[in-house]
N, C-alpha and C. Protein backbone atom coordinates (compact mmCIF):
# COMPACT_ATOMS: atom_id res chain seq x y z
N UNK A 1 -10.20 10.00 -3.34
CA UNK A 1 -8.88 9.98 -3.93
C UNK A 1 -7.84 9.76 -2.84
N UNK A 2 -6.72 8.78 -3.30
CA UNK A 2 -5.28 9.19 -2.46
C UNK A 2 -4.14 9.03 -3.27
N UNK A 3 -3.06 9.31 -2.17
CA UNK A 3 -1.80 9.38 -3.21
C UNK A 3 -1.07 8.24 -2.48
N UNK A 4 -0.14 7.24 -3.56
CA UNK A 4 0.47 6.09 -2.76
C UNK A 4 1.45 6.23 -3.53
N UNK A 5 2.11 5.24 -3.20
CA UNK A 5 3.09 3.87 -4.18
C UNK A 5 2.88 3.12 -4.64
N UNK A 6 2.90 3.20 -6.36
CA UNK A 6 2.19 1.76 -6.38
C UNK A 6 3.52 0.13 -6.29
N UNK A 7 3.15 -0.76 -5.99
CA UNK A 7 4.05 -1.84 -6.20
C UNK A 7 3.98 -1.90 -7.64
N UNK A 8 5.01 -2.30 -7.90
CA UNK A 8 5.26 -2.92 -9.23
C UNK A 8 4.96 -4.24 -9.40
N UNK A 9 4.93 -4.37 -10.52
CA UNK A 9 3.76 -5.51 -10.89
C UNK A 9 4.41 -6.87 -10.86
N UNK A 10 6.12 -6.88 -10.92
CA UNK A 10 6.44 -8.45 -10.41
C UNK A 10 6.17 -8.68 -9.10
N UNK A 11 6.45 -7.39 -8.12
CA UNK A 11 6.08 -7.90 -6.63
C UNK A 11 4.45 -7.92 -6.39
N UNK A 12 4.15 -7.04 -7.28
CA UNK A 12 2.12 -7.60 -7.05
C UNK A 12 2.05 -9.08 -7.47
N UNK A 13 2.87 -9.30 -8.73
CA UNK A 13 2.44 -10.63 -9.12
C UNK A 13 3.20 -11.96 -7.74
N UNK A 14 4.04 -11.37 -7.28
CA UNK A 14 4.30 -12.08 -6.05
C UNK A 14 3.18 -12.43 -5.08
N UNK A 15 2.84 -11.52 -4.32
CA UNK A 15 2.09 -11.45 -3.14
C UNK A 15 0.71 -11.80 -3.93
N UNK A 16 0.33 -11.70 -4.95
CA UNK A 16 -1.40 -12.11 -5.69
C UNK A 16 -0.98 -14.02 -5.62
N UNK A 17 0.46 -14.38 -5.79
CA UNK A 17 0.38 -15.74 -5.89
C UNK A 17 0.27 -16.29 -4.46
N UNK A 18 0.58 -15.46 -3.39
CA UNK A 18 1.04 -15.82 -1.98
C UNK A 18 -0.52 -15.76 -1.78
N UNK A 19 -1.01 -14.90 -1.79
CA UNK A 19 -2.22 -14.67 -1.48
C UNK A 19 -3.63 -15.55 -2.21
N UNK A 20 -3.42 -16.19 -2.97
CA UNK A 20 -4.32 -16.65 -3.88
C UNK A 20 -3.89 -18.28 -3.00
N UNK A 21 -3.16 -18.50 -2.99
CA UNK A 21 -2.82 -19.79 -2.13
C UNK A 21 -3.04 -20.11 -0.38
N UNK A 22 -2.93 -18.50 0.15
CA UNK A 22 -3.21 -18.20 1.73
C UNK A 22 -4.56 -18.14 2.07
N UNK A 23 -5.11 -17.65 0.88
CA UNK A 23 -6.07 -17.20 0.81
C UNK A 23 -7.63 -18.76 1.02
N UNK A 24 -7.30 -19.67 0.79
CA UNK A 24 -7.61 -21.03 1.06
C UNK A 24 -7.70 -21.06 2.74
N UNK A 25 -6.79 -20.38 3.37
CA UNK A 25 -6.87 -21.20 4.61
C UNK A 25 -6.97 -19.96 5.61
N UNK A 26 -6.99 -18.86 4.73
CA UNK A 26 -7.45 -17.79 5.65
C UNK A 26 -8.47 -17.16 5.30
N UNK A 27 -9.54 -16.75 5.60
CA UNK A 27 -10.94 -16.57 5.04
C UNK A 27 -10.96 -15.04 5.70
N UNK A 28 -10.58 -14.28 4.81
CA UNK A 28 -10.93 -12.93 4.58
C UNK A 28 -11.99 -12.58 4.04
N UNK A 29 -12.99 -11.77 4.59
CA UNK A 29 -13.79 -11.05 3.40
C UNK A 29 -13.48 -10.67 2.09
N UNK A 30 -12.12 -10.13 1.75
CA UNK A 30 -12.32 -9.20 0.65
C UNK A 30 -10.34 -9.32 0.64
N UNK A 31 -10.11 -10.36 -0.67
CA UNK A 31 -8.89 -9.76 -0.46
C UNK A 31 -8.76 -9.10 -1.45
N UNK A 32 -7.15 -8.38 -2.27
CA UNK A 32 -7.45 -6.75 -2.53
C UNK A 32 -7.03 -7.40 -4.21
N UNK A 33 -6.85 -7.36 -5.25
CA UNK A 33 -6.45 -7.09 -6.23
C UNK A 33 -5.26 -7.15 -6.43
N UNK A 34 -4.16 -7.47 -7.05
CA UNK A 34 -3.19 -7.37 -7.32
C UNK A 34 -2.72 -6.08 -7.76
N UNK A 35 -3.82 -5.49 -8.82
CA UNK A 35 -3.66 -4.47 -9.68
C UNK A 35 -3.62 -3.05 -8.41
N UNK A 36 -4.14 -3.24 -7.47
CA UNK A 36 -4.33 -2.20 -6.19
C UNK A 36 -3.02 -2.37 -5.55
N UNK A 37 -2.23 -2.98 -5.34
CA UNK A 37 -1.53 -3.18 -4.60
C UNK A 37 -0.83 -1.64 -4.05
N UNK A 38 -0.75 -0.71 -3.22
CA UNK A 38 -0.01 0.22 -2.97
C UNK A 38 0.63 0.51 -1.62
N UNK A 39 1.17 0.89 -1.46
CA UNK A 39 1.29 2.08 -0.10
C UNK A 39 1.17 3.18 0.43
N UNK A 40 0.24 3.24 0.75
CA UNK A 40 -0.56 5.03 0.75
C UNK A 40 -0.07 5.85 1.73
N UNK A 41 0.27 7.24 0.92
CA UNK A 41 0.56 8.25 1.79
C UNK A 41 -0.16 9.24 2.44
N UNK A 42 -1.15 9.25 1.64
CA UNK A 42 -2.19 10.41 2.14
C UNK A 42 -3.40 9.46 1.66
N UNK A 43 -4.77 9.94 2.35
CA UNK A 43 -6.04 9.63 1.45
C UNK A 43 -6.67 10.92 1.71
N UNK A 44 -7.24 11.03 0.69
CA UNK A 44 -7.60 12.74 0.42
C UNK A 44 -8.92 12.22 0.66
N UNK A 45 -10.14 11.67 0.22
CA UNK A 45 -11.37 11.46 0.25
C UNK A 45 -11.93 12.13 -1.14
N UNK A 46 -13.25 12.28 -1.21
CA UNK A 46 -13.58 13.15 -2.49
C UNK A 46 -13.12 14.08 -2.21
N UNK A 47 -12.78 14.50 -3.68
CA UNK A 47 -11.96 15.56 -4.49
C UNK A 47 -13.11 16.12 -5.15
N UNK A 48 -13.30 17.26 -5.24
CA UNK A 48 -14.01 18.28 -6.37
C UNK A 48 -13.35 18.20 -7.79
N UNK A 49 -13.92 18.57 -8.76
CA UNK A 49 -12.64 17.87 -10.18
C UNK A 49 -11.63 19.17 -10.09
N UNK A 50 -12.92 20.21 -9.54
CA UNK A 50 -11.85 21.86 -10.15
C UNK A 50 -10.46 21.67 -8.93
N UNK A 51 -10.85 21.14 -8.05
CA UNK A 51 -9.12 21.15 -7.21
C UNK A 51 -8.14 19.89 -7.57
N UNK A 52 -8.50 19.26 -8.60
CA UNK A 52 -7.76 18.33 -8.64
C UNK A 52 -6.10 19.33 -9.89
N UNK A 53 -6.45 20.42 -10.64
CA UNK A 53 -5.28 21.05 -10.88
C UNK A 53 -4.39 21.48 -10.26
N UNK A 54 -4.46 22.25 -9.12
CA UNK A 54 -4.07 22.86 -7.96
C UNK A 54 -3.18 21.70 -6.93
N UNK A 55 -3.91 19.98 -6.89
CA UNK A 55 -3.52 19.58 -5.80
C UNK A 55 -2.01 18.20 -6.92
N UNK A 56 -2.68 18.87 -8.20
CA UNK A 56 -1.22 17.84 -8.93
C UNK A 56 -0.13 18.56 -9.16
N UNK A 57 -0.36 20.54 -9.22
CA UNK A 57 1.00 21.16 -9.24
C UNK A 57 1.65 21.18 -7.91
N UNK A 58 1.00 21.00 -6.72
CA UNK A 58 1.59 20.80 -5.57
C UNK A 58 2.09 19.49 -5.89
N UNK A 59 1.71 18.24 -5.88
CA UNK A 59 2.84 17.40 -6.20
C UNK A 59 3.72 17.23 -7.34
N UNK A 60 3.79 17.82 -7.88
CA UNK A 60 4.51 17.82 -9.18
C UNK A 60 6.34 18.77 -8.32
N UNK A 61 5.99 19.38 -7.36
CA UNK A 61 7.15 19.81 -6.90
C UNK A 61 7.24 19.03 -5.88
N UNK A 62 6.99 18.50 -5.01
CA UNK A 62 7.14 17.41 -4.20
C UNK A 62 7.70 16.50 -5.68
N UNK A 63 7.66 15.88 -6.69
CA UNK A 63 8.31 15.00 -6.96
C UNK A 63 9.50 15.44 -8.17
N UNK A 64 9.18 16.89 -8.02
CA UNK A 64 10.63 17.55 -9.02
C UNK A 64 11.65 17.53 -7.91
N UNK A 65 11.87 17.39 -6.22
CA UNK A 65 12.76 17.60 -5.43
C UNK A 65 13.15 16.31 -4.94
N UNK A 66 12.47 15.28 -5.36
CA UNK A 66 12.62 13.91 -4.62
C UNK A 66 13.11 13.12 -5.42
N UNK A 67 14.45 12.31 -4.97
CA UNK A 67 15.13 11.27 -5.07
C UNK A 67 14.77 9.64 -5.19
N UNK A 68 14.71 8.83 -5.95
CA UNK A 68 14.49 7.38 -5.39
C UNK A 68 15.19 6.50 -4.83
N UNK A 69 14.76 5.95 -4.41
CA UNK A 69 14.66 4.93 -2.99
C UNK A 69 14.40 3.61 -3.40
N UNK A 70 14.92 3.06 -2.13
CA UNK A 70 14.85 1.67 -2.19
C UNK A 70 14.19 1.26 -0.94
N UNK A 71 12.66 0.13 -1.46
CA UNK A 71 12.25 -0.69 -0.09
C UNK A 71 12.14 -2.49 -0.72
N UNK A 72 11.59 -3.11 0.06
CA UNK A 72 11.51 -4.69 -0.09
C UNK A 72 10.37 -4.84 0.89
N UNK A 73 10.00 -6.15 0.31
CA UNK A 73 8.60 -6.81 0.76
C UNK A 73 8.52 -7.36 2.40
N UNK A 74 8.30 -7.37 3.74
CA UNK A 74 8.96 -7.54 4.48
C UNK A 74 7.76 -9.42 4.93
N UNK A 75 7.65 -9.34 6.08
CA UNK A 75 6.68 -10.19 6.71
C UNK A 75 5.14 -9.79 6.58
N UNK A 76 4.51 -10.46 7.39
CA UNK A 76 2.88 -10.03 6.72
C UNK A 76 2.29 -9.92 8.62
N UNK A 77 1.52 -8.92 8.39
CA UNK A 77 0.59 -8.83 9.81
C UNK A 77 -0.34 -8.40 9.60
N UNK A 78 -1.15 -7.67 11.04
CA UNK A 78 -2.53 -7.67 10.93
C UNK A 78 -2.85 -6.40 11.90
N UNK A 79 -3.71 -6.03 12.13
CA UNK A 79 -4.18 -4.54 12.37
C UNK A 79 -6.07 -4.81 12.84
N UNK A 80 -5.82 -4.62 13.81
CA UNK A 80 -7.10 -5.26 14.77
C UNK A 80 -7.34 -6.03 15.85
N UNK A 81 -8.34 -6.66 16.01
CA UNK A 81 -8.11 -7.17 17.16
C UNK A 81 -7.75 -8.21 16.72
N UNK A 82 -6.75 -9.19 17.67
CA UNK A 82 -6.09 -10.08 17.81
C UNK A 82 -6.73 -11.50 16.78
N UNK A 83 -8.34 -11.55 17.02
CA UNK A 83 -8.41 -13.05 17.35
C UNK A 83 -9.71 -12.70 15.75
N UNK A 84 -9.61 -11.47 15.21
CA UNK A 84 -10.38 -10.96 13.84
C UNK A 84 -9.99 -10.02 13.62
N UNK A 85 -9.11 -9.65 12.83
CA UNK A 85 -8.16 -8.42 12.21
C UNK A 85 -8.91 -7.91 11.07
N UNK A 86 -9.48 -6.77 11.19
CA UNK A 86 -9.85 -5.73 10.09
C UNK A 86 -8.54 -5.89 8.77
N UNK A 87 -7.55 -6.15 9.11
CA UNK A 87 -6.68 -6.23 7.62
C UNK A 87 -5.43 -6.98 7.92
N UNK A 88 -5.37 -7.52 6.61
CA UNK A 88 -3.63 -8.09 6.69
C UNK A 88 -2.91 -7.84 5.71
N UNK A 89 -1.77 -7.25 6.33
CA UNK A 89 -1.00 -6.56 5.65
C UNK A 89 0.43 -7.35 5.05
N UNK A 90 0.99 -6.76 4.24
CA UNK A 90 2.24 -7.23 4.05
C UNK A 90 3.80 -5.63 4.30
N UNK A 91 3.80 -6.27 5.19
CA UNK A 91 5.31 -5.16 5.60
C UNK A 91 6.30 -4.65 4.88
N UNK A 92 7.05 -3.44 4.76
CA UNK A 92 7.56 -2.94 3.89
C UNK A 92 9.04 -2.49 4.45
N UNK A 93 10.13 -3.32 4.47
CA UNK A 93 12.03 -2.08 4.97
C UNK A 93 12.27 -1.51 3.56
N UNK A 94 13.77 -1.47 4.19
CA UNK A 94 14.25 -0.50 3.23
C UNK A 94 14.85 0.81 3.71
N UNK A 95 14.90 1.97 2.90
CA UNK A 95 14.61 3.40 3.35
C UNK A 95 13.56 3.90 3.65
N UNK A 96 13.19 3.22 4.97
CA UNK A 96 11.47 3.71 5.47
C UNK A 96 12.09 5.34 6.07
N UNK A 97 13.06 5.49 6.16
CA UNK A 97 12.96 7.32 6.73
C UNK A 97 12.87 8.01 5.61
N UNK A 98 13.12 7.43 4.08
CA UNK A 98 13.07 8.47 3.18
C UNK A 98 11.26 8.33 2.94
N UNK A 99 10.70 7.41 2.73
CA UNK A 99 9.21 7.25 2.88
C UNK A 99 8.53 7.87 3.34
N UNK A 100 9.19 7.68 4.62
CA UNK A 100 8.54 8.97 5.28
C UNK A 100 8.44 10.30 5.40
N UNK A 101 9.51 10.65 5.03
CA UNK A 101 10.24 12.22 4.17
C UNK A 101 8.93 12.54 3.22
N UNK A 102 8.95 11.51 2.25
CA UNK A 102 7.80 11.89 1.12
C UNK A 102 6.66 11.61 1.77
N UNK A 103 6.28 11.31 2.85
CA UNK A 103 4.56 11.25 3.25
C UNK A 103 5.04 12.30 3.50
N UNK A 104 5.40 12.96 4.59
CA UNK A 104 6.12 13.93 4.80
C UNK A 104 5.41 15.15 3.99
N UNK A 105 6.30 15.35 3.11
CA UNK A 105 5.79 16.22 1.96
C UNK A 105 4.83 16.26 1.09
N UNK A 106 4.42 15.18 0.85
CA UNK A 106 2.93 14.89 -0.01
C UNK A 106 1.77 15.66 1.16
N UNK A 107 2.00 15.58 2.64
CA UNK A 107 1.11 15.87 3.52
C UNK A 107 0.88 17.52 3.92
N UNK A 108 2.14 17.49 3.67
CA UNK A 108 2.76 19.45 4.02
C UNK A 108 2.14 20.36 2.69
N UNK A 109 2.45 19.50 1.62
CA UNK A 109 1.50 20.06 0.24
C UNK A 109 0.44 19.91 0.33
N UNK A 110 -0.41 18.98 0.52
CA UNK A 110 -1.72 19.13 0.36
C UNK A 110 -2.62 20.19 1.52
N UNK A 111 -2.01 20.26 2.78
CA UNK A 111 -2.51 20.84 3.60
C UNK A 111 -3.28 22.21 3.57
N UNK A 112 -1.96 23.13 2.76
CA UNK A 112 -2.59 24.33 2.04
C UNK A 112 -3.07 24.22 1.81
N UNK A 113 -3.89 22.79 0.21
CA UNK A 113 -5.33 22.87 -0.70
C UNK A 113 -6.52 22.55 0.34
N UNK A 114 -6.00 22.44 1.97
CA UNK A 114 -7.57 21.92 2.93
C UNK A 114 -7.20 20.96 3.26
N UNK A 115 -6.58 19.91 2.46
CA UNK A 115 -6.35 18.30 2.81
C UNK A 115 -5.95 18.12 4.52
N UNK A 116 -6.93 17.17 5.00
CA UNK A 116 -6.29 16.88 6.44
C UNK A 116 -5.43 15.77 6.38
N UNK A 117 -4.67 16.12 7.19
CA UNK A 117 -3.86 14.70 7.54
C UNK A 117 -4.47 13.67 8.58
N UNK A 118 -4.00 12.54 8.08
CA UNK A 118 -4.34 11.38 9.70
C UNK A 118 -4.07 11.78 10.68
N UNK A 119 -4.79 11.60 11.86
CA UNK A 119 -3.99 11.63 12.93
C UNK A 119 -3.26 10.59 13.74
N UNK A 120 -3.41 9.60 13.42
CA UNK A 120 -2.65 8.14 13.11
C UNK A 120 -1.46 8.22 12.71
N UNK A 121 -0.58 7.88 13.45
CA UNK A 121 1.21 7.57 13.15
C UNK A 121 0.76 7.11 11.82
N UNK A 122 2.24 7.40 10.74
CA UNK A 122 2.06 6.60 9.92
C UNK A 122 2.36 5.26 9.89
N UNK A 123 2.22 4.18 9.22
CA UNK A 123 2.42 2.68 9.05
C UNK A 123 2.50 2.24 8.04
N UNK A 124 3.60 2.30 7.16
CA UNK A 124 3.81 2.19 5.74
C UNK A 124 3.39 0.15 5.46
N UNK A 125 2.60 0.29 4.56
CA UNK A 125 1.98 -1.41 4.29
C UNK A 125 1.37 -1.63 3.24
N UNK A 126 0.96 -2.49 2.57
CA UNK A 126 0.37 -3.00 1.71
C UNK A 126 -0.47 -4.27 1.99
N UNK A 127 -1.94 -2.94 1.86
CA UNK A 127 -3.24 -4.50 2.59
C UNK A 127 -3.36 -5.55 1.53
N UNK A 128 -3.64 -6.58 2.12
CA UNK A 128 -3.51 -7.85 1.10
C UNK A 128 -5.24 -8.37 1.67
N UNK A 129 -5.90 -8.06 2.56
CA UNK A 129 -7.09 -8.65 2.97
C UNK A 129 -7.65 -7.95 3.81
N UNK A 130 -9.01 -7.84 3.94
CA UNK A 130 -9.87 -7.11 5.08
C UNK A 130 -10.93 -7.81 5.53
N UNK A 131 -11.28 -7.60 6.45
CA UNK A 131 -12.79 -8.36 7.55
C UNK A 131 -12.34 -9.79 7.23
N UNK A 132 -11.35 -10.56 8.57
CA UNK A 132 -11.14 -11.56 8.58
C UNK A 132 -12.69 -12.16 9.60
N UNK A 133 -12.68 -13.40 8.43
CA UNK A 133 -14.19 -14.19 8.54
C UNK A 133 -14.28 -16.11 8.94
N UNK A 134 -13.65 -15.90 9.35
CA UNK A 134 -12.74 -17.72 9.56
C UNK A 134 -13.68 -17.90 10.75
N UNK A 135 -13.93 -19.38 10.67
CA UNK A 135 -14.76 -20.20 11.35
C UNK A 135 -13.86 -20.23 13.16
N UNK A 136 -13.01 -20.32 13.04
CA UNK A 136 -11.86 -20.17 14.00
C UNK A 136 -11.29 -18.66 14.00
N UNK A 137 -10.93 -18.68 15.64
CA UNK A 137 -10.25 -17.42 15.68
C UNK A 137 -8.70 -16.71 14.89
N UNK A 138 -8.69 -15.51 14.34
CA UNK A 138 -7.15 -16.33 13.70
C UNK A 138 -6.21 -16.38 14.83
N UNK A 139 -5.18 -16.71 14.45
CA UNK A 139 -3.81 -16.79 14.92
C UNK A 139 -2.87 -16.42 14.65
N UNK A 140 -1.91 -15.22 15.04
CA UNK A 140 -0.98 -14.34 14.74
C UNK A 140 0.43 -15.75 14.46
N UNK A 141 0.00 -16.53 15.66
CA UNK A 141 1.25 -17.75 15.34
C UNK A 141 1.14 -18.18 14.19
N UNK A 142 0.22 -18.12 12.79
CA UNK A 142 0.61 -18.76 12.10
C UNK A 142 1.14 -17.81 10.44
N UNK A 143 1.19 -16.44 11.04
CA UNK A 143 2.01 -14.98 10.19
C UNK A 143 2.91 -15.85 9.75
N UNK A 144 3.90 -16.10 10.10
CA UNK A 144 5.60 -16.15 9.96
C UNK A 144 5.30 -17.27 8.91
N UNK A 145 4.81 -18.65 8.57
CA UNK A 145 4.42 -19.39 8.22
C UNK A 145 3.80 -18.97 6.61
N UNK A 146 2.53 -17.72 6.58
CA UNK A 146 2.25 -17.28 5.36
C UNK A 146 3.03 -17.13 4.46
N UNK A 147 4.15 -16.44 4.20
CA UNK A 147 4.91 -15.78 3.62
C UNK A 147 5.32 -17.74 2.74
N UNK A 148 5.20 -19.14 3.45
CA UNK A 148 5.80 -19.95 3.20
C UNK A 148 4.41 -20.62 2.18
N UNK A 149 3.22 -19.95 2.12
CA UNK A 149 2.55 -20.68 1.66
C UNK A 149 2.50 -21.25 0.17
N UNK A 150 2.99 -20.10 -0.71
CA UNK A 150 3.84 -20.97 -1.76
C UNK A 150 4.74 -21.81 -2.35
N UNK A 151 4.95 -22.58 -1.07
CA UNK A 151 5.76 -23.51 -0.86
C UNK A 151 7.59 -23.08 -0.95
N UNK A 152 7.84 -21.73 -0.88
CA UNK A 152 8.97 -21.34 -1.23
C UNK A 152 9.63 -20.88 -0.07
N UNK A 153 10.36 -21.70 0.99
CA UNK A 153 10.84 -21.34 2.23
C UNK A 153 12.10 -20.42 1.67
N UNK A 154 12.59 -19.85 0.87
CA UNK A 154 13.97 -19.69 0.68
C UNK A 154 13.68 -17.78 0.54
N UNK A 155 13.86 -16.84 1.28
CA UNK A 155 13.49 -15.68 1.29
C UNK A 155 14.55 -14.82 0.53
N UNK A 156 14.39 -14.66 -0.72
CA UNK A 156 15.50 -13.93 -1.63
C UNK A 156 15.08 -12.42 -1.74
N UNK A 157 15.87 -11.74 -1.19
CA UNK A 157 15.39 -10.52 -0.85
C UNK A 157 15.82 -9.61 -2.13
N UNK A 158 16.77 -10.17 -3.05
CA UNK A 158 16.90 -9.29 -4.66
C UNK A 158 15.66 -9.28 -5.47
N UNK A 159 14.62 -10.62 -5.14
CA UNK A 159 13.39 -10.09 -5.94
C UNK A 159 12.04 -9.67 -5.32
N UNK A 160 12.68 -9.38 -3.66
CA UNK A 160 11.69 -8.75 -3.20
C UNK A 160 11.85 -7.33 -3.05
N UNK A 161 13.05 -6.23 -3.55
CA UNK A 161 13.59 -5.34 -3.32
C UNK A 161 12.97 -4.18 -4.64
N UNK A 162 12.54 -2.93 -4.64
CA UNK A 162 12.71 -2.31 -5.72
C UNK A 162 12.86 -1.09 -5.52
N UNK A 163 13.13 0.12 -6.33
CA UNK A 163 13.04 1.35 -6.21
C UNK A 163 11.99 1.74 -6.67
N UNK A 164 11.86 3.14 -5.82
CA UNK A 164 10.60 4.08 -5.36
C UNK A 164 11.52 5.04 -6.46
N UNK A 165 10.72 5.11 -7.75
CA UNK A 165 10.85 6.20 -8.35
C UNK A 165 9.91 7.39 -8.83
N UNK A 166 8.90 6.69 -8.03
CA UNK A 166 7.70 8.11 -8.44
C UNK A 166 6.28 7.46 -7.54
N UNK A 167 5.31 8.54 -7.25
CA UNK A 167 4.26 8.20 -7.06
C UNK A 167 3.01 8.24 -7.57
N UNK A 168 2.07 8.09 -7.47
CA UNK A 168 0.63 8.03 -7.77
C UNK A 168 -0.66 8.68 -7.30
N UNK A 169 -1.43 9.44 -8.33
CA UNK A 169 -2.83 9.74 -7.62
C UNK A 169 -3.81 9.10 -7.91
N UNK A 170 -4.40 7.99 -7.14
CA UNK A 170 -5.48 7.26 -7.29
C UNK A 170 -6.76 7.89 -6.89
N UNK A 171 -8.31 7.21 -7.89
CA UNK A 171 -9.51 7.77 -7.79
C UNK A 171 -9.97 6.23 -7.14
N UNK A 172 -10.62 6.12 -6.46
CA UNK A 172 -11.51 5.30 -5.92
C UNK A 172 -12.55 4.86 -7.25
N UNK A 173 -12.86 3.38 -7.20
CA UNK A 173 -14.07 2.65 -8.28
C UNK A 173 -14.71 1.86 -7.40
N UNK A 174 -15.28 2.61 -6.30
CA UNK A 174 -16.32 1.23 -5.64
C UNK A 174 -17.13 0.02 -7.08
N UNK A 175 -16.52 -1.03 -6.00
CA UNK A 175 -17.49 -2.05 -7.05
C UNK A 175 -16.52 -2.50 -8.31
N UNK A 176 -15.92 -0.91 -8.65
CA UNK A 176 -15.08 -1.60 -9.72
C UNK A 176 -13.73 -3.03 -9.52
N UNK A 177 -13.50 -4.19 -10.39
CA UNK A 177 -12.35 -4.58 -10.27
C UNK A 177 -10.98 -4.33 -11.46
N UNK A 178 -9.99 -4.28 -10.94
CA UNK A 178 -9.42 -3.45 -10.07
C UNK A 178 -10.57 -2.12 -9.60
N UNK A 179 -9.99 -1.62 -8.57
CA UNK A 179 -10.77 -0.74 -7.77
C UNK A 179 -10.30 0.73 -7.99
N UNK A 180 -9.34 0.54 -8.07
CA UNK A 180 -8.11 2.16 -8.03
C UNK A 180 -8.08 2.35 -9.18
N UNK A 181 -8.06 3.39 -9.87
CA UNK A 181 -7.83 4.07 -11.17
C UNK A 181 -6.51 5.09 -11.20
N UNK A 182 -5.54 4.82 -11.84
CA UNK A 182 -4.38 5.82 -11.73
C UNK A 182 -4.68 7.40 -12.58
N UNK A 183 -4.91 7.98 -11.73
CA UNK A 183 -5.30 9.10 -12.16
C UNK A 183 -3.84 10.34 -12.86
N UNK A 184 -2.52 9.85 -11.87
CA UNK A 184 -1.44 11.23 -12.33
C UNK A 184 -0.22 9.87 -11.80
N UNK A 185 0.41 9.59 -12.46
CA UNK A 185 2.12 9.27 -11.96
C UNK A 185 2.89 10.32 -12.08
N UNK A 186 3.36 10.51 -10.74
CA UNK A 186 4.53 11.52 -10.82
C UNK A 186 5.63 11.37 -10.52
N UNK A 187 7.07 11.47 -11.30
CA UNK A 187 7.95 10.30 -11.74
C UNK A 187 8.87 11.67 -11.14
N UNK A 188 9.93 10.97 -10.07
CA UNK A 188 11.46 12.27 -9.65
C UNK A 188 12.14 12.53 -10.66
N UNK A 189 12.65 13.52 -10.66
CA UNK A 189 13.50 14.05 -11.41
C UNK A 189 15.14 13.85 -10.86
């Protein structure tokens, strides 16, 4: 199990078109679903079912105290080594300090139920691909360029923009497609 953000489904349906077209000339193993699309704050791992009551009234006050926010879709990168990146991501501005506020607190809550935290800075993102597999090494020079592969050079940032009004507890579906199962939305008050 973890807890994210999910994107909303015009900007999934964005990046599934960017990606379905990038996706031709960049040979990823595994790119992700549209329907997955998130930004994860915590990953809990298996969950027992009996703590899953306990770990939704802890967020249920984490999201009775929290405000929404605003982020947007940013550039796209990669996370690995240089020349075969374990993932590529798509970047996220905005109010990344309030984001972080709520990893923040999603992390401070769960801790009590056992939950560990990363020990990894956080890196707020949305993977779009994993185990890059290209006949050629990739090339970070040709990032800036992706974002253009739908032929749409013109970067309108009103429909890449949305508010963060609640979050999500996802169950893992190996194998399954979509993969993530929304298990609890928990919407601010």
């Amino acid at each position: 199990m973890f807890i994210a953000v999910k994107v909303p489904s015009n900007l999934s349906g964005l990046l599934e078109k960017e990606s379905e077209k990038c996706s031709a000339k960049l040979k990823f193993a595994k790119w992700t679903h549209s329907e997955d699309y998130h930004i994860t704050l915590q990953f809990l791992g298996d969950t027992p079912r009996k703590e899953i009551p306990a770990l939704l009234k802890a967020l249920e006050e984490i999201s009775g105290k929290s405000k929404p926010f605003r982020l947007s879709l940013e550039n796209w990168g990669t996370f690995g080594l240089p020349h075969a990146p374990k993932v590529l991501w798509a970047g996220v501005s905005g109010e990344l300090a309030r984001l972080a506020e709520l990893q923040r607190d999603v992390v401070n809550a769960t801790s009590g139920l056992g939950f560990k935290a990363e020990t990894r800075e956080y890196n707020p993102h949305i993977t779009l691909a994993r185990k890059y597999r290209g006949e050629q090494p990739f090339s970070a020079e040709e990032l800036p360029d992706l974002r253009d592969c739908g032929g749409e050079k013109e970067n309108n940032c009103s429909e890449k923009d949305w508010t963060v009004d609640a979050f999500v507890v996802y169950a893992t579906r190996m194998h399954a497609i979509p993969m993530y199962e929304m298990i609890e939305k928990l919407t601010f008050f």
